[in-house]
N, C-alpha and C. Protein backbone atom coordinates (compact mmCIF):
# COMPACT_ATOMS: atom_id res chain seq x y z
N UNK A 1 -24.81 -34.55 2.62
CA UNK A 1 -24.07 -33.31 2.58
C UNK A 1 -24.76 -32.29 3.48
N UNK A 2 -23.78 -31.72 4.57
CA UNK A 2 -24.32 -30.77 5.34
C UNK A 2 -24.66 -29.38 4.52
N UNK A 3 -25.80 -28.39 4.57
CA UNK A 3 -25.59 -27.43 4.02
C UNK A 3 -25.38 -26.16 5.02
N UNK A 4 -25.27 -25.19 5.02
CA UNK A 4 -24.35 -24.24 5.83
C UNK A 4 -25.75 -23.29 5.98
N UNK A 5 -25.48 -22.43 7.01
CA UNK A 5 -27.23 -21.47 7.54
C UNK A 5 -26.41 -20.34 7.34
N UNK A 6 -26.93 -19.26 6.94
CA UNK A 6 -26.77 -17.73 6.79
C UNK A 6 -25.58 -17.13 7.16
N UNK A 7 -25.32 -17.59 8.61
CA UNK A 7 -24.39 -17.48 9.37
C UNK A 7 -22.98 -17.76 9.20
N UNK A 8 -23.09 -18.60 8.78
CA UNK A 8 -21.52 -19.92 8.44
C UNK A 8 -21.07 -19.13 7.17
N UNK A 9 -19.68 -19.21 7.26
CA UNK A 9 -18.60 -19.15 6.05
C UNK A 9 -18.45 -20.15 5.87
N UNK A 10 -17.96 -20.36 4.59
CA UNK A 10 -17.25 -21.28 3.78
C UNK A 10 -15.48 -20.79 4.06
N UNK A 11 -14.55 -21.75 4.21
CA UNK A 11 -13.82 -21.48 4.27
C UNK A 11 -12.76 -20.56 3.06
N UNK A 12 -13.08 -20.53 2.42
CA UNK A 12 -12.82 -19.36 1.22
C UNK A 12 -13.11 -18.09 1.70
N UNK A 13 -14.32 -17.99 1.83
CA UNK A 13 -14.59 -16.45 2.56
C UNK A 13 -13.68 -16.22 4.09
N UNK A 14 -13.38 -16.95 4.92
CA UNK A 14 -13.30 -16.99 5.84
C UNK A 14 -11.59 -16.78 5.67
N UNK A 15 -10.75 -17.19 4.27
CA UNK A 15 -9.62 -16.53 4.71
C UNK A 15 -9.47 -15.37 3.80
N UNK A 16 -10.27 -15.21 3.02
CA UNK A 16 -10.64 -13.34 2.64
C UNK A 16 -10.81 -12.59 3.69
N UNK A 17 -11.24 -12.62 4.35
CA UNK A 17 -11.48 -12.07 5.42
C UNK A 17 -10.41 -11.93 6.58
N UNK A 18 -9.45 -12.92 6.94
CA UNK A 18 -8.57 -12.93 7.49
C UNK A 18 -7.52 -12.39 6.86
N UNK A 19 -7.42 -12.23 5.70
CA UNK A 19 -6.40 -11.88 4.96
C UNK A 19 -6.14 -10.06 4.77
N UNK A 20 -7.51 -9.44 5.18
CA UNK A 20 -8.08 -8.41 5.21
C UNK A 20 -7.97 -7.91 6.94
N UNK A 21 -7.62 -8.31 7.73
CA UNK A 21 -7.76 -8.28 9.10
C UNK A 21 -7.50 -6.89 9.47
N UNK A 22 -6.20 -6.65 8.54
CA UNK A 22 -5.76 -5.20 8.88
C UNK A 22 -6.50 -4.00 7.92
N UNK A 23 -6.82 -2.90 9.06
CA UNK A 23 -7.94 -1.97 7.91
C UNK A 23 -6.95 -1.10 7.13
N UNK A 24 -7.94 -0.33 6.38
CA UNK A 24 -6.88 0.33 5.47
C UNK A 24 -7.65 1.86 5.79
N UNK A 25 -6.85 2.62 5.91
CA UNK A 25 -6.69 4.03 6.47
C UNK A 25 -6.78 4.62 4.94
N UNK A 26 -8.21 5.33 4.22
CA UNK A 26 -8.25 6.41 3.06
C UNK A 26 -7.12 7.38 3.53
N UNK A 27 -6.20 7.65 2.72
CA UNK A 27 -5.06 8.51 2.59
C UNK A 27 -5.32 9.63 1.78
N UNK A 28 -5.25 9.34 0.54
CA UNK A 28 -5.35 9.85 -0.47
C UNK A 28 -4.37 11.92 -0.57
N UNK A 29 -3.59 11.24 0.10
CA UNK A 29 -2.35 12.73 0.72
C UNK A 29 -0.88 12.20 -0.61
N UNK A 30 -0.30 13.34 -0.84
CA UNK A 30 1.26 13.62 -1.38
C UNK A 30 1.62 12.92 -0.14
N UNK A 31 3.09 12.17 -1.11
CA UNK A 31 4.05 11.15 -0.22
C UNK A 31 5.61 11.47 -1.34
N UNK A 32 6.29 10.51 -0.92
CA UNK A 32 7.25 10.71 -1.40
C UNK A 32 7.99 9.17 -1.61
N UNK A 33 8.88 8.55 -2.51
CA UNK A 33 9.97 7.42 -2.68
C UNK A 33 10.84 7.67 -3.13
N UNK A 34 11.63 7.35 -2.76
CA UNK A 34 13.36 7.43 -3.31
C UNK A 34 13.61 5.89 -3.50
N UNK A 35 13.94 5.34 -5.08
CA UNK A 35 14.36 4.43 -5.39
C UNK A 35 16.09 3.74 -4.94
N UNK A 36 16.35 2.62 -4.86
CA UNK A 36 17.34 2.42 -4.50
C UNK A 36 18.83 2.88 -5.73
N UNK A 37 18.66 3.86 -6.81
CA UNK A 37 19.58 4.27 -7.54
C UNK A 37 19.57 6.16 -7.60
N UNK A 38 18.59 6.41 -6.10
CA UNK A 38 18.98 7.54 -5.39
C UNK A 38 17.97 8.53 -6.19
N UNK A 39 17.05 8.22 -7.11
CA UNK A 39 16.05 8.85 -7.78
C UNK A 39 14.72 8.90 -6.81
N UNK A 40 13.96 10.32 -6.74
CA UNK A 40 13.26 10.43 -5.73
C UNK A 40 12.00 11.51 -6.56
N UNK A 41 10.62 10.51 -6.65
CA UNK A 41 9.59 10.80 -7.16
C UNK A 41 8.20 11.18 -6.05
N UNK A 42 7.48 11.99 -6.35
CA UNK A 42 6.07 12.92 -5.67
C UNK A 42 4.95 11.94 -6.09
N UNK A 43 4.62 11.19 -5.14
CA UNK A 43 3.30 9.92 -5.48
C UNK A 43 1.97 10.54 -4.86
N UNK A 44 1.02 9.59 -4.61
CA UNK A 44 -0.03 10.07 -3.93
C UNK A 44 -0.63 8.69 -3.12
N UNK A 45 -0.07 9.18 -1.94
CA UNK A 45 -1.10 7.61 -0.83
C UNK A 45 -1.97 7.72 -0.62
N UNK A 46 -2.74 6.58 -1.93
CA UNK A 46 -4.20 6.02 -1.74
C UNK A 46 -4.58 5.78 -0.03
N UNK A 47 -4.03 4.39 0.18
CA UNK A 47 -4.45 4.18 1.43
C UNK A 47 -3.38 3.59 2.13
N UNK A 48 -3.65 3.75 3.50
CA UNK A 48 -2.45 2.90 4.20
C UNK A 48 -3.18 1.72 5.22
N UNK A 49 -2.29 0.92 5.36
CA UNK A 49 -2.70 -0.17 6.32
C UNK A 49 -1.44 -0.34 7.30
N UNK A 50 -1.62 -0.92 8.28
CA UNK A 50 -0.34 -1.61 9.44
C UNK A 50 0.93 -2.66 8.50
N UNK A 51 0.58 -3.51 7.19
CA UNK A 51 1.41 -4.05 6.41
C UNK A 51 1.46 -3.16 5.26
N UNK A 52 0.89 -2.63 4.97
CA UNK A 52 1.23 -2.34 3.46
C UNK A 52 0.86 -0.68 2.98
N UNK A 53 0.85 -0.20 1.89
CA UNK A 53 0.75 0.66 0.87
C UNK A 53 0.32 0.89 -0.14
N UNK A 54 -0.77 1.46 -0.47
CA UNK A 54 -1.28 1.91 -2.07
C UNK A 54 -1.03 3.04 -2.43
N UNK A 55 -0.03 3.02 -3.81
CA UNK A 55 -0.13 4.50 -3.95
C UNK A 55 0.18 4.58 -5.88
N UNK A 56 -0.19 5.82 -6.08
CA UNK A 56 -0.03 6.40 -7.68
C UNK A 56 1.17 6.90 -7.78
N UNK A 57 1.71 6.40 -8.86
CA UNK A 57 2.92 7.26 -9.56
C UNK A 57 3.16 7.36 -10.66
N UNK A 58 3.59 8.27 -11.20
CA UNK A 58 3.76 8.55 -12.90
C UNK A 58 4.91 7.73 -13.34
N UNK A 59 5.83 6.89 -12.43
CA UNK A 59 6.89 6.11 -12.87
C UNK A 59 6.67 4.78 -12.78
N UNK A 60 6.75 3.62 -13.79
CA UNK A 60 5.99 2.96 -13.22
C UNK A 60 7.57 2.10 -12.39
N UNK A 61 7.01 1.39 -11.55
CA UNK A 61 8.09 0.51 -10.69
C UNK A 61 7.96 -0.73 -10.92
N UNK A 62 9.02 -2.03 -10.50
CA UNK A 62 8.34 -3.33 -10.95
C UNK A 62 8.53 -3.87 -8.86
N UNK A 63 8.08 -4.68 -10.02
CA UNK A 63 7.70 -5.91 -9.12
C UNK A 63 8.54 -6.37 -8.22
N UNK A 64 8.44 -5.87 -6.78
CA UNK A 64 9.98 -6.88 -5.83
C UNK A 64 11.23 -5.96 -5.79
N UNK A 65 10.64 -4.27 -6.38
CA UNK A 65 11.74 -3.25 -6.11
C UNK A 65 11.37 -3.01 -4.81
N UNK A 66 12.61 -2.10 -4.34
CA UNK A 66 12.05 -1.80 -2.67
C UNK A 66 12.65 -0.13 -3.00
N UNK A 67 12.09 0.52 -2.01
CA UNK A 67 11.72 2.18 -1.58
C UNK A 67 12.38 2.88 -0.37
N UNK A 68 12.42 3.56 -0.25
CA UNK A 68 12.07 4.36 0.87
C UNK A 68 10.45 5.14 0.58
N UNK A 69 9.82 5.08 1.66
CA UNK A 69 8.62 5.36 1.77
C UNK A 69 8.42 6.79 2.26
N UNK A 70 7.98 7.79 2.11
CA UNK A 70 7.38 9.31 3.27
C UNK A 70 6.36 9.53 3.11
N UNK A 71 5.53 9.31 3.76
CA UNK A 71 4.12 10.40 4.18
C UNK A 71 4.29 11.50 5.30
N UNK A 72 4.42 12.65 4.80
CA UNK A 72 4.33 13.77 5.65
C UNK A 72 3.09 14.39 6.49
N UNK A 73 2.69 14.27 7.55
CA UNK A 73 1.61 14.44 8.11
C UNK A 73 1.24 16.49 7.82
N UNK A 74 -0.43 16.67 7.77
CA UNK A 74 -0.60 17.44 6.79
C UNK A 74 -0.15 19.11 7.67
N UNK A 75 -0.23 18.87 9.08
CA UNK A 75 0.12 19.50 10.20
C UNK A 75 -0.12 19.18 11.37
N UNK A 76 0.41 19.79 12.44
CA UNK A 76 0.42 19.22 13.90
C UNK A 76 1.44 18.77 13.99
N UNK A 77 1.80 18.25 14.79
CA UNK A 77 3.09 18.12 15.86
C UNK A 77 3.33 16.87 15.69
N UNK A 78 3.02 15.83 14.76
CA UNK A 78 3.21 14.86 14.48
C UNK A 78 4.22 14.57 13.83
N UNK A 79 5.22 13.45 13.75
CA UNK A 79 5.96 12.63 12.28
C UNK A 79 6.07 12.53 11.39
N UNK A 80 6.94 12.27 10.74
CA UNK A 80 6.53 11.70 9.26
C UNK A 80 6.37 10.35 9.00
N UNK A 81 5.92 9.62 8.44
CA UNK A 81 5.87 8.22 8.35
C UNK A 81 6.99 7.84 7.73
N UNK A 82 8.19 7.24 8.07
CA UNK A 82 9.24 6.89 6.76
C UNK A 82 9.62 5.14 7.23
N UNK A 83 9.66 4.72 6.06
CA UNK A 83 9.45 3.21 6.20
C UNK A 83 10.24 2.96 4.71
N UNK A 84 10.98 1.74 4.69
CA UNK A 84 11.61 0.61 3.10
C UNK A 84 9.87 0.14 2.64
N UNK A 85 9.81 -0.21 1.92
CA UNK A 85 8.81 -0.89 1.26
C UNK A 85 8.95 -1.63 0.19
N UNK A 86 8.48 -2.72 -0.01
CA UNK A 86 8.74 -3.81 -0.88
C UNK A 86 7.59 -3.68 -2.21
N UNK A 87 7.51 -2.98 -3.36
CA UNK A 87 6.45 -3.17 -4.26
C UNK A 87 6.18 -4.61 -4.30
N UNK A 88 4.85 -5.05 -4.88
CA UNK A 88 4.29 -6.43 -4.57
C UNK A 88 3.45 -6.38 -5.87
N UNK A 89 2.80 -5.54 -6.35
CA UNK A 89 1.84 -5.32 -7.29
C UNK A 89 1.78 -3.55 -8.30
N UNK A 90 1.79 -3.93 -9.90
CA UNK A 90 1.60 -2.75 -10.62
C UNK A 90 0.59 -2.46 -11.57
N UNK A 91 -0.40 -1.52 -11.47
CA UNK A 91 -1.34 -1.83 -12.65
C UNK A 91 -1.03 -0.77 -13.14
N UNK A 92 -1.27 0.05 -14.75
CA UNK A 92 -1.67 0.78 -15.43
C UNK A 92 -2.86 1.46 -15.31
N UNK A 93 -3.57 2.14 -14.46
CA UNK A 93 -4.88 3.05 -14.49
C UNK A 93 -5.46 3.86 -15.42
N UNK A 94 -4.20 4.33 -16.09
CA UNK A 94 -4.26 5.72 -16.89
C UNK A 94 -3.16 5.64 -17.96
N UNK A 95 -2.85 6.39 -18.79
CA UNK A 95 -1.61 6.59 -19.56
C UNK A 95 -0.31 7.41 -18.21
N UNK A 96 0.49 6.27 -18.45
CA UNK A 96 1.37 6.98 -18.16
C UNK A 96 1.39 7.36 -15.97
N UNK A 97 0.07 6.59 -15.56
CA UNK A 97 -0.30 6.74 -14.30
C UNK A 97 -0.31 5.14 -14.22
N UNK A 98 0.41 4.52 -12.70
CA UNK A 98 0.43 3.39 -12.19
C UNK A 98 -0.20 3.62 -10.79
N UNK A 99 -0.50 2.38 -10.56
CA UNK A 99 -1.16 1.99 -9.40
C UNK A 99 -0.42 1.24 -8.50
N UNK A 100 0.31 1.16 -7.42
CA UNK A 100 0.79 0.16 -6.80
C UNK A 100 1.07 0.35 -5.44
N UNK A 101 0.78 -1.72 -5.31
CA UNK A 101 1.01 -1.77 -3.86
C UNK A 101 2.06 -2.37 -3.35
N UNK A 102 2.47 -2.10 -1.93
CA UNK A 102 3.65 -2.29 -1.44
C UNK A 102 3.32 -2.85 0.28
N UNK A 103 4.77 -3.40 0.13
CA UNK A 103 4.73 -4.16 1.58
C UNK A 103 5.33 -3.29 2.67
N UNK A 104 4.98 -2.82 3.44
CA UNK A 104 5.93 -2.09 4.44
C UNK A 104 6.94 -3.12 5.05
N UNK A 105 8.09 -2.83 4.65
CA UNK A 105 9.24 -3.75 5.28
C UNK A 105 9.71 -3.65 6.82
N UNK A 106 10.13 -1.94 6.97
CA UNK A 106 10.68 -1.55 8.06
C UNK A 106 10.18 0.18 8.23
N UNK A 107 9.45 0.33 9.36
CA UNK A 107 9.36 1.74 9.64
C UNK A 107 10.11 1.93 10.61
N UNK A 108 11.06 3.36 9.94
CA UNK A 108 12.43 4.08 10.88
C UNK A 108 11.39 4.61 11.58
C-alpha cells in the first residue's frame, strides 16, 4: 500500500475542494424575494457566490421553491443584482429565523 506525503490529497478532499471552486463574496446586506404566489419578503444576503445564495428569512421556504432574487447595491452607479433562484437547502437557526441556500438559476 502506497502511503500519500503531505502534499497529496486523497480524492475526497480533492472533490471538496472542487466543489468549492467558486468563492463566496461576505454579503451580509438587505435583499429582497418575491415568491412565485406574488408574496414579497426583506431577507438578509449572507453571502454570494457565481452559483448560488445564502440568505436569512423569517419565512421559512421549502425545498425546490424558486424566487426572484434582489440585492440592491448599497450606492454608486451600479445595478441591482436580480436573478430566479432555486432554494436547495433550509435550516432553522433561531425561532422563527431560517437559513437558506439557493441556486442562482438565471440573472436578468
Amino acid at each position: 500500500m502506497q502511503s500519500l506525503s503531505a502534499n497529496q490529497t486523497t480524492p475526497k478532499s480533492r472533490h471538496y475542494e472542487e466543489k468549492r471552486r467558486h468563492l463566496r463574496m461576505q454579503i451580509d446586506a438587505p435583499a429582497q424575494i418575491t415568491t412565485h404566489d406574488g408574496k414579497t419578503q426583506q431577507i438578509v444576503c449572507i453571502d454570494l457566490s457565481s452559483h448560488g445564495v445564502q440568505f436569512e428569512s423569517h419565512a421559512k421556504l421549502s425545498d425546490g421553491q424558486t424566487a426572484e432574487f434582489v440585492l440592491n447595491p448599497g450606492h454608486g452607479p451600479v445595478t441591482p443584482l436580480q436573478a430566479r433562484i432555486k432554494v436547495c437547502r433550509v435550516t432553522e437557526v433561531a425561532p422563527q429565523v431560517y437559513r437558506a441556500g439557493a441556486k442562482i438559476e438565471v440573472i436578468h
